[in-house]
Protein backbone atom coordinates (compact mmCIF):
# COMPACT_ATOMS: atom_id res chain seq x y z
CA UNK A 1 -15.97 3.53 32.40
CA UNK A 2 -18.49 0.94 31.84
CA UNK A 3 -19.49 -1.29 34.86
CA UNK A 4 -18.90 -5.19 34.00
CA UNK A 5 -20.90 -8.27 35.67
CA UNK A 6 -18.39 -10.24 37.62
CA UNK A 7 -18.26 -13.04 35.03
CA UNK A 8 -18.48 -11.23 32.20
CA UNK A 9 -15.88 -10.67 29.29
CA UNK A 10 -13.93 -7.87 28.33
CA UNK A 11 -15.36 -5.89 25.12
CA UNK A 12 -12.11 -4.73 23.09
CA UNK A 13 -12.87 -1.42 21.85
CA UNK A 14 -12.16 -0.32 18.05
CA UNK A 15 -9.23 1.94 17.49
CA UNK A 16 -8.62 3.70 14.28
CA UNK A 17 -4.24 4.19 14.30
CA UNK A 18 -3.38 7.78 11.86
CA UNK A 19 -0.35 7.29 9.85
CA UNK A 20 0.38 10.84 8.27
CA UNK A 21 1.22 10.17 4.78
CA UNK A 22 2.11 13.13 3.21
CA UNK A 23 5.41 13.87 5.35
CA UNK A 24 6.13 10.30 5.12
CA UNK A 25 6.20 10.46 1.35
CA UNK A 26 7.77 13.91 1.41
CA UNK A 27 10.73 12.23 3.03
CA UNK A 28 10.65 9.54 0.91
CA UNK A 29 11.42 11.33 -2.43
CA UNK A 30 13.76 13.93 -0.55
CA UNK A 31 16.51 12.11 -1.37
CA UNK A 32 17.43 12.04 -5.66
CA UNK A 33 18.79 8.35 -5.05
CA UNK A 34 15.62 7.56 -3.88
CA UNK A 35 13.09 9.42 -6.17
CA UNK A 36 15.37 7.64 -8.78
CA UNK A 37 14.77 3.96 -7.45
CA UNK A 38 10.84 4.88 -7.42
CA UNK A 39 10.91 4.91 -11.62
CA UNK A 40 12.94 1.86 -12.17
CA UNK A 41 9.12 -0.31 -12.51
CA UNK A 42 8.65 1.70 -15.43
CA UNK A 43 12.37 0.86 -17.08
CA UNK A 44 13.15 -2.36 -15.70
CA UNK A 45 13.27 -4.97 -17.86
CA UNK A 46 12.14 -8.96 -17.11
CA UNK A 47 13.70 -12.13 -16.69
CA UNK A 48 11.94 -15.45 -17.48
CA UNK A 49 11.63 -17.76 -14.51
CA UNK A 50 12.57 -15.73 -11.92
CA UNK A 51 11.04 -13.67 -8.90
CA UNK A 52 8.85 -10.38 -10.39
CA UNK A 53 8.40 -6.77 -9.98
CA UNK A 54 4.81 -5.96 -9.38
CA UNK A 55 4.63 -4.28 -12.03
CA UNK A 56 4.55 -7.28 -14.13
CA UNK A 57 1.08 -8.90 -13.04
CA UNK A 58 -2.07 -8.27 -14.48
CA UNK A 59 -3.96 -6.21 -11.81
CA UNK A 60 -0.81 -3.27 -12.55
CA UNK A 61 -1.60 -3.55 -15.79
CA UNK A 62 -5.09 -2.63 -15.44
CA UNK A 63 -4.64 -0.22 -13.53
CA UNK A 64 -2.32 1.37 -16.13
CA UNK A 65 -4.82 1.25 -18.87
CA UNK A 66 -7.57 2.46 -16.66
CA UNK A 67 -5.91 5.52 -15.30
CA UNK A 68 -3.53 6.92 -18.65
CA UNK A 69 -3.36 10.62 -16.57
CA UNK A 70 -2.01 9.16 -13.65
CA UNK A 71 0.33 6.79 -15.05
CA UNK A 72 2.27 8.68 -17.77
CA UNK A 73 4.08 9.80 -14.81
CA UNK A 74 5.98 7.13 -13.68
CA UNK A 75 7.26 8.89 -9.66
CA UNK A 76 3.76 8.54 -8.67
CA UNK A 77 3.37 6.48 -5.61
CA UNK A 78 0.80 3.55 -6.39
CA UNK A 79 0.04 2.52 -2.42
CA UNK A 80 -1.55 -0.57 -1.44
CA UNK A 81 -3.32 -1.81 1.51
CA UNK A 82 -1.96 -5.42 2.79
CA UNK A 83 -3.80 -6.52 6.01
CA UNK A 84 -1.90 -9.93 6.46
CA UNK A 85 -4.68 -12.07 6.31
CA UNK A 86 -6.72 -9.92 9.03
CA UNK A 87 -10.59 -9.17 7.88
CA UNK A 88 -11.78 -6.00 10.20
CA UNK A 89 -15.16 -6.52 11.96
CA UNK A 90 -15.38 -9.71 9.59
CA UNK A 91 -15.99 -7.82 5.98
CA UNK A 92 -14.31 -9.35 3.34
């Protein structure tokens, strides 16, 4: 460990957290209730004035148009990245 100068501050040290996706997603469709739920964005149907799918919005859209391979298949998992507001080491 790293010697510290009586009054100086703790560094907090980086740490990179693994989540391994591939069983997690393995488990998710496991179930045919479940892999069913996963297509209802691509049958669903909307209602005026009230709370939205993702689906709906424009950036979806894009990406539909922009990747036709991937998207004729409607089970495959689109996954975002939400960081709550958080920037890491002040980038974006």
């Amino acid at each position: 460990m790293r010697e510290r100068k009586p009054n100086q501050m703790k560094t907090p040290y980086p740490i990179l957290r693994y989540l391994p996706l591939t069983p997690c997603m393995q488990r998710l469709y496991a179930s045919d209730l479940s892999a069913e739920q996963k297509t209802s964005h691509a049958n669903h149907q909307t209602e005026e004035r009230s709370m939205c799918h993702p689906s709906d919005v424009e950036a979806w859209r894009h990406f539909d148009q922009t990747y036709l391979d991937f998207t004729t298949e409607p089970r495959n998992a689109r996954l975002g990245l939400y960081t709550n507001d958080f920037a890491p080491q002040g980038k974006y």
